[in-house]
C-alpha atoms as a PDB file:
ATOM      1  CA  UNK A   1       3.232  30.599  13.979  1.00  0.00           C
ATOM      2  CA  UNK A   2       5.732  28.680  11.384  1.00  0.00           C
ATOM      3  CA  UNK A   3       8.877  28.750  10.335  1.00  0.00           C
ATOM      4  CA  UNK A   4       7.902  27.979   6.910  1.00  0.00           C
ATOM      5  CA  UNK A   5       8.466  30.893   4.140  1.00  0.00           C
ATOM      6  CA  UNK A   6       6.062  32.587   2.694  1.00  0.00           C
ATOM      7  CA  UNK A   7       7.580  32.577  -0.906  1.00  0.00           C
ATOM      8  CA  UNK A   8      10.589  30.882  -2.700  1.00  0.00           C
ATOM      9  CA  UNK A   9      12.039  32.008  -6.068  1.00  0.00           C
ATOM     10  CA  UNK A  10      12.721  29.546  -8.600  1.00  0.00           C
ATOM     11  CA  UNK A  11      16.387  30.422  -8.613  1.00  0.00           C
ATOM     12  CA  UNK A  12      16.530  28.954  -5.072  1.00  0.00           C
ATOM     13  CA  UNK A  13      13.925  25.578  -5.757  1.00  0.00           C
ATOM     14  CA  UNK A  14      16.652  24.848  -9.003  1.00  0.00           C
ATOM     15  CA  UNK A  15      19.346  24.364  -6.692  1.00  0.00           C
ATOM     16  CA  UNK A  16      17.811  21.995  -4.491  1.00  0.00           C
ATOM     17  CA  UNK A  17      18.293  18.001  -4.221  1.00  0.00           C
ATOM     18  CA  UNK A  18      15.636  16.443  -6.407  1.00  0.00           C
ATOM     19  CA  UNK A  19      13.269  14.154  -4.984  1.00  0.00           C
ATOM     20  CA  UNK A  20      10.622  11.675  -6.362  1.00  0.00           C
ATOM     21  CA  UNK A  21       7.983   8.694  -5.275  1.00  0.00           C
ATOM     22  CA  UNK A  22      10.140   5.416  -4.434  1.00  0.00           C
ATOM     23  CA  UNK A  23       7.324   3.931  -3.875  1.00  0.00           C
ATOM     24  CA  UNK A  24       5.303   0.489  -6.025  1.00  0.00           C
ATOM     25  CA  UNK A  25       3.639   2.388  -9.120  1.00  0.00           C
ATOM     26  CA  UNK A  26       0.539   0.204  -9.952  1.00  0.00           C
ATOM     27  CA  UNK A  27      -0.866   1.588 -14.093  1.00  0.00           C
ATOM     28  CA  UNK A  28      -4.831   0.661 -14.137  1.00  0.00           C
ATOM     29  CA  UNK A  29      -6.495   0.451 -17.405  1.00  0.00           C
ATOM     30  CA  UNK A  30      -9.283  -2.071 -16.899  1.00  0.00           C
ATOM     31  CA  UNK A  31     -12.643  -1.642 -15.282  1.00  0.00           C
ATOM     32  CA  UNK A  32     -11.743  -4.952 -13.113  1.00  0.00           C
ATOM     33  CA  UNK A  33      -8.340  -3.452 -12.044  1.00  0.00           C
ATOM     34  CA  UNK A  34      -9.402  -0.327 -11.087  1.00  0.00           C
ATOM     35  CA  UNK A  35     -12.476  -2.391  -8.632  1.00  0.00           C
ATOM     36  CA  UNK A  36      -9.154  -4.192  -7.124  1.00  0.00           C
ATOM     37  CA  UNK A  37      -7.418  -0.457  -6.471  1.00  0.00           C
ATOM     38  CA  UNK A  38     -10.212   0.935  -5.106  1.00  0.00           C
ATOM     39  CA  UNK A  39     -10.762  -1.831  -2.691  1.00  0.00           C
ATOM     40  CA  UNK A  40      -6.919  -1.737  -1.673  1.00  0.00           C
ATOM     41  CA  UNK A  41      -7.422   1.834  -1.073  1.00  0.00           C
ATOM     42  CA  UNK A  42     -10.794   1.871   1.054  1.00  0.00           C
ATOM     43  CA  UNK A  43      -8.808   0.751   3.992  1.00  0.00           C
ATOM     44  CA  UNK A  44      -6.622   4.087   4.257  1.00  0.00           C
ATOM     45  CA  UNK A  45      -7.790   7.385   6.035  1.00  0.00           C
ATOM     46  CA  UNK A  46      -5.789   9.553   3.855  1.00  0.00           C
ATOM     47  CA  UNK A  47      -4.539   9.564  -0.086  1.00  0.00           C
ATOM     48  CA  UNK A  48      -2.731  11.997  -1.980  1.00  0.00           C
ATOM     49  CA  UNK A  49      -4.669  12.837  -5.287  1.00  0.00           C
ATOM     50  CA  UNK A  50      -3.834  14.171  -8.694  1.00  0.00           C
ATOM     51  CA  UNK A  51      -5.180  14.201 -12.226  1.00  0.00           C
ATOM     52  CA  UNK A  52      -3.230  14.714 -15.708  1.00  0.00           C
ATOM     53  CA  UNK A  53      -4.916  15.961 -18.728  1.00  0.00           C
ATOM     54  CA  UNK A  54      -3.904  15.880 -22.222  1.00  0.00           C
ATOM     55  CA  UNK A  55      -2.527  19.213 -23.317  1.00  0.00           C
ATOM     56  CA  UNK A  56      -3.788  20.949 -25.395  1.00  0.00           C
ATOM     57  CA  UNK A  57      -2.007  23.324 -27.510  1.00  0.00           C
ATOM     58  CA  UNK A  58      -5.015  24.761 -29.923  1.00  0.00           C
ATOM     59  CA  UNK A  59      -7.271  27.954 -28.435  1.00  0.00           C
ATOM     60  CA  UNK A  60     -10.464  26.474 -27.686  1.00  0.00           C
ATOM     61  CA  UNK A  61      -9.313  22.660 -27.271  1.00  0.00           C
ATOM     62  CA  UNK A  62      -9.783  21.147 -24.397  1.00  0.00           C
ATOM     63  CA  UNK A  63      -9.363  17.462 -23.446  1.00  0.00           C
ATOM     64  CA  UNK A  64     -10.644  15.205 -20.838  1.00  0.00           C
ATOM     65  CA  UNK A  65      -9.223  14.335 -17.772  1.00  0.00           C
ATOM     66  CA  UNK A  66      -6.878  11.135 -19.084  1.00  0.00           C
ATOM     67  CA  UNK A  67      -5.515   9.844 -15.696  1.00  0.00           C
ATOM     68  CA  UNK A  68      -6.543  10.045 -11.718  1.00  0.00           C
ATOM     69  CA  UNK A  69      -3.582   9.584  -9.208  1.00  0.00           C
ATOM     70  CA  UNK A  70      -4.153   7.981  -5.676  1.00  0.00           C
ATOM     71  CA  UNK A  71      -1.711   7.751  -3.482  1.00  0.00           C
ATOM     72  CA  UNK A  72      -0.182   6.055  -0.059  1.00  0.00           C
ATOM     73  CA  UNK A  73       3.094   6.217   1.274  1.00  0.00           C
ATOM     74  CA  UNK A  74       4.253   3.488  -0.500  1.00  0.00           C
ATOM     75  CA  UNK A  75       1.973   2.778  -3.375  1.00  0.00           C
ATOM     76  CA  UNK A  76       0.187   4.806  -6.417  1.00  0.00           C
ATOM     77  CA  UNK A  77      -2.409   3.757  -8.430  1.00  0.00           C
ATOM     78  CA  UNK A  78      -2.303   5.105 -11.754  1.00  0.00           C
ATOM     79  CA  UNK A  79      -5.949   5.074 -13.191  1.00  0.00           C
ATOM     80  CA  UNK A  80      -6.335   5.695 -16.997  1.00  0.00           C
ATOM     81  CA  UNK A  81      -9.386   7.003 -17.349  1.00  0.00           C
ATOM     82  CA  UNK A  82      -8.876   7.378 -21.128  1.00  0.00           C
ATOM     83  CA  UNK A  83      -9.275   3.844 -20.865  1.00  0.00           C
ATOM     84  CA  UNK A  84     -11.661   2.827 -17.836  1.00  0.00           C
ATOM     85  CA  UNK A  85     -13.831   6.313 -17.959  1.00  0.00           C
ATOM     86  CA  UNK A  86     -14.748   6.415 -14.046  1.00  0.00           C
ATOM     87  CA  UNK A  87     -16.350   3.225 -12.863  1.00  0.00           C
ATOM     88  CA  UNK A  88     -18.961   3.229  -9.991  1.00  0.00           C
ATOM     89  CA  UNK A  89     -16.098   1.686  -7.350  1.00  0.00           C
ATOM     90  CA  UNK A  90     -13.913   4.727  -8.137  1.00  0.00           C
ATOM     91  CA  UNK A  91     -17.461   7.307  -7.668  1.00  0.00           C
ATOM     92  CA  UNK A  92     -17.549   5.441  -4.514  1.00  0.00           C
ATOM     93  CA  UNK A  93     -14.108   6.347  -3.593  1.00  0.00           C
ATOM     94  CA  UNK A  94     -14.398   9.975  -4.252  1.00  0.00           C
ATOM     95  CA  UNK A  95     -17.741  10.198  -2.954  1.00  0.00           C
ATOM     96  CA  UNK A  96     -16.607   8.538   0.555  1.00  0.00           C
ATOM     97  CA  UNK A  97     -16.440  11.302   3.595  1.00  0.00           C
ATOM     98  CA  UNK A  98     -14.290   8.524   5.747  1.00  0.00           C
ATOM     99  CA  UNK A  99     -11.532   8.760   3.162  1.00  0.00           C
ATOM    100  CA  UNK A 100      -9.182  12.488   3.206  1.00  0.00           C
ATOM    101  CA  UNK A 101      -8.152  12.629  -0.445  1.00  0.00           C
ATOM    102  CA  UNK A 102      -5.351  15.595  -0.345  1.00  0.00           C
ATOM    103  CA  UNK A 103      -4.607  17.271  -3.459  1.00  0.00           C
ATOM    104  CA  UNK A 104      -3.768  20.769  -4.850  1.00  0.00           C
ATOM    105  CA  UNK A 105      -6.364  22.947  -6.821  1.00  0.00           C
ATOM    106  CA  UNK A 106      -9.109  19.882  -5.919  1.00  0.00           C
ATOM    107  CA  UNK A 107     -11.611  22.636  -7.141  1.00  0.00           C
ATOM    108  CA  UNK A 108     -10.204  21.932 -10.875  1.00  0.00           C
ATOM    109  CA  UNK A 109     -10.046  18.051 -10.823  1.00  0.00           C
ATOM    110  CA  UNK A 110     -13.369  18.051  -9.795  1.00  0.00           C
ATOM    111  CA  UNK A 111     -14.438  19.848 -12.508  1.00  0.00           C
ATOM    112  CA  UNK A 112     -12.361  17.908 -14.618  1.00  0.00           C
ATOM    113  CA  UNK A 113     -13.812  14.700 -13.396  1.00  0.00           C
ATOM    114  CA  UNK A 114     -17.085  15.604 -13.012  1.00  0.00           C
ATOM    115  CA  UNK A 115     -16.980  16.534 -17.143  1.00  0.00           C
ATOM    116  CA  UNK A 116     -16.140  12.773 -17.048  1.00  0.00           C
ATOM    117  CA  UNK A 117     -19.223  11.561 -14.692  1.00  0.00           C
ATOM    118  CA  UNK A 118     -21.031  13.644 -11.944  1.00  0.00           C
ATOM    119  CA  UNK A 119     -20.680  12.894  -8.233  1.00  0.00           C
ATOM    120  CA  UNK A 120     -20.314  14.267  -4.932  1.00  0.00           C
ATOM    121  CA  UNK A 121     -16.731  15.365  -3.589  1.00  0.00           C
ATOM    122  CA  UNK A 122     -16.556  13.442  -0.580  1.00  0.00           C
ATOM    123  CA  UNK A 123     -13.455  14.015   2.094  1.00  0.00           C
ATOM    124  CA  UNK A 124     -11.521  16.099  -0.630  1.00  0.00           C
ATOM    125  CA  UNK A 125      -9.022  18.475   1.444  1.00  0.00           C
ATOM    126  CA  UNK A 126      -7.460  21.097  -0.854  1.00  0.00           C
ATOM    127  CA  UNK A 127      -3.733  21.982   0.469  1.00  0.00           C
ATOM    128  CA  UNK A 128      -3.766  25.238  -1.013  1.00  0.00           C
ATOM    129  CA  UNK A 129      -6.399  26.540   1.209  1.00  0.00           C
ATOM    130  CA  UNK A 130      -4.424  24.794   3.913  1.00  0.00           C
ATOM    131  CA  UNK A 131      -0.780  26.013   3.688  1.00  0.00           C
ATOM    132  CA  UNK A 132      -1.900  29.655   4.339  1.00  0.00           C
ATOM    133  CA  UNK A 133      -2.592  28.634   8.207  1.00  0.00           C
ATOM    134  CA  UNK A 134       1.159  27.913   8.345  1.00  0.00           C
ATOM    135  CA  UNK A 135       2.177  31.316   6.572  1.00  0.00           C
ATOM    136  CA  UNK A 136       2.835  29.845   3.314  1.00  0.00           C
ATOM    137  CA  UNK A 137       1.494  32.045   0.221  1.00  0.00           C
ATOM    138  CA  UNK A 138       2.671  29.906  -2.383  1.00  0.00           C
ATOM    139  CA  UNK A 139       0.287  28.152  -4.983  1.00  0.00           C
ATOM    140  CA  UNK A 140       2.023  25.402  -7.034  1.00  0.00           C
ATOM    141  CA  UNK A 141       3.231  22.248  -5.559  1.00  0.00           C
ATOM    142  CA  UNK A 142       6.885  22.365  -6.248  1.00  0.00           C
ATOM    143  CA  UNK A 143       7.060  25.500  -4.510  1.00  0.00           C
ATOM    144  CA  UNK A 144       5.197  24.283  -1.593  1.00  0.00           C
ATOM    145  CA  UNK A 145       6.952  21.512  -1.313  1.00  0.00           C
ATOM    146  CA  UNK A 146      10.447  22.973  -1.720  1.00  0.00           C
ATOM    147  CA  UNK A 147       9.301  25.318   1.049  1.00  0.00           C
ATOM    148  CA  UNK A 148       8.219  22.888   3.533  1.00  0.00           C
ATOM    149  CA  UNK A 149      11.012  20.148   2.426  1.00  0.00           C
ATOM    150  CA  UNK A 150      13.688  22.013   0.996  1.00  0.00           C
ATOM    151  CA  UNK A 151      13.984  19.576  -1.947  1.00  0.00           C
ATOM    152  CA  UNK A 152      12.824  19.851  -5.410  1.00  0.00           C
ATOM    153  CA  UNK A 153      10.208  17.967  -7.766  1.00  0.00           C
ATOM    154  CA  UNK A 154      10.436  17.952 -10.992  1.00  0.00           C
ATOM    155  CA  UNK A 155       7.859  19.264 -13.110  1.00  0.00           C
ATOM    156  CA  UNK A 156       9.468  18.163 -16.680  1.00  0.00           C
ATOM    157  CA  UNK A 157       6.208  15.634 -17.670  1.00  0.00           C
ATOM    158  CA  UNK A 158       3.781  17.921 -16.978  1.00  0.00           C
ATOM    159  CA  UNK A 159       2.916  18.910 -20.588  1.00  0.00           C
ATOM    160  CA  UNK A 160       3.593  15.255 -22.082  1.00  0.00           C
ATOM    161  CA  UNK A 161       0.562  13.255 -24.101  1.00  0.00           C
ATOM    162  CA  UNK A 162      -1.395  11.536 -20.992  1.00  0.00           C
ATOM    163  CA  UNK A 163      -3.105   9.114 -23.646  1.00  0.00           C
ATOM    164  CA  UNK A 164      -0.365   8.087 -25.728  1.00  0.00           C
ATOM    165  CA  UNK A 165      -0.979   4.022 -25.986  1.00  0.00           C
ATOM    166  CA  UNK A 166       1.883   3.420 -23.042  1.00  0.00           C
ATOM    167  CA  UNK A 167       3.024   5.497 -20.055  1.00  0.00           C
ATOM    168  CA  UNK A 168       6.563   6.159 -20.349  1.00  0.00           C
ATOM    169  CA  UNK A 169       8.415   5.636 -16.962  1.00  0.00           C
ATOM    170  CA  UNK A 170       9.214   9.580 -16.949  1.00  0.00           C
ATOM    171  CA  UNK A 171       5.599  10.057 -16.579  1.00  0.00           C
ATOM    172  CA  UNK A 172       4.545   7.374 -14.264  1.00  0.00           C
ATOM    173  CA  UNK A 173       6.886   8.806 -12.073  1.00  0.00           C
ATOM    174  CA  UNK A 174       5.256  11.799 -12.515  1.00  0.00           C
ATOM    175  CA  UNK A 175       2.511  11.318 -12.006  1.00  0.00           C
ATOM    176  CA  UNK A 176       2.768   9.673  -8.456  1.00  0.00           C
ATOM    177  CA  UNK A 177       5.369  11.912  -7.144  1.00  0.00           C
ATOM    178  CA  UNK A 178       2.194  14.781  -7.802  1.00  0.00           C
ATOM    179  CA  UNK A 179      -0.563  12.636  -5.512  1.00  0.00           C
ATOM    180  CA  UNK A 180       2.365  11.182  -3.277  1.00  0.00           C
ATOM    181  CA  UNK A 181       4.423  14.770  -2.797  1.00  0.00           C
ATOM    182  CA  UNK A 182       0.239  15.915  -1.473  1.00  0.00           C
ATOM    183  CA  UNK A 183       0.396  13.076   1.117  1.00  0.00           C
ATOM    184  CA  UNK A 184       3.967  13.971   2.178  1.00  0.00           C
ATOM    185  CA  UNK A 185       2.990  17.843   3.111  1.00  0.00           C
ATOM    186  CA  UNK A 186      -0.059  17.424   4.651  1.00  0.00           C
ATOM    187  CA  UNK A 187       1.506  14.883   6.594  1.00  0.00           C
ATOM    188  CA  UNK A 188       4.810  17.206   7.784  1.00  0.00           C
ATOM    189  CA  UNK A 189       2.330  20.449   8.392  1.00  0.00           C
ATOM    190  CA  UNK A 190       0.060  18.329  10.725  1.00  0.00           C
ATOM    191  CA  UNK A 191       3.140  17.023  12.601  1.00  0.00           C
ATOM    192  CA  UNK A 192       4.395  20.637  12.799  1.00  0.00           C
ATOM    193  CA  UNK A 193       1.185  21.752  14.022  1.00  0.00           C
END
């Protein structure tokens, strides 16, 4: 059995140290960039993954997926797919059984991407299935990861425009410490295993 908690309160996650990607943030917005980021990323076994959507603040409005996250230890693609839609190198990607993509809620992006262009989930593991084998009942990633790392990510871009014309560096940041922060607890549960 774990040590990990089963729940944290928000009161305790606020008065944790914040943490966030340090890694190389790579922004994608051709069709020929996003061929040179998948083939970087078809070497690796694993990849944190994450997808932003425009908010939408009318009943009835919903918006495409605008961005895809992949992510190493050290480097996140940023994919616009606002920009690129999804190109048959990414399908590839996503549809590829050697590659572990490691997200949170995977059930959603999918549908989200697949609104986008149909394919075949290939190697997606979803962490919130996973964290219950360690005792953790928590759903949303901060408080996952506050649980497992006792630090704090912050969640302030979430409901920013994810197809304004330019990223800000707030949301970059963002966005990779999502796909990045999946990577991080998969990796520390399987090493507490």
């Amino acid at each position: 059995m774990s040590n990990y908690s089963a729940h944290i309160e928000k009161s305790e996650i606020s008065g944790m140290p914040t943490v966030a990607f340090e890694g190389r943030i790579i922004t994608i917005d051709t069709v020929a960039d996003t061929d040179k980021a998948v083939k970087a990323l078809s070497n690796e076994t694993f990849l944190g993954i994450d997808t932003e959507t425009r908010p939408s603040f009318r009943k009835g409005v919903q918006h495409e997926v605008s961005l895809i996250q992949l992510s190493t230890a050290d480097t996140c693609f940023l994919i616009r797919l606002n920009r690129v839609g999804i190109p048959d190198s990414l399908i590839s990607l996503l549809e590829n059984q050697e590659i572990t993509k490691i997200g949170l809620s995977l059930h959603d992006d999918y549908q989200a991407l697949c609104r986008r262009r149909e394919f075949k989930a290939g190697g997606f593991f979803d962490l919130q299935k996973h964290v219950g084998e360690f005792g953790i009942e928590e759903k949303s990633l901060q408080k996952i990861f506050a649980i497992v790392f006792g630090k704090r990510i912050s969640k302030s871009q979430q409901l920013t425009n994810w197809e304004n014309d330019v990223l800000t560096d707030k949301q970059k940041l963002y966005a990779a410490t999502d796909a990045w922060a999946c990577l991080e607890i998969y990796n520390r549960l399987e090493q507490t295993k």
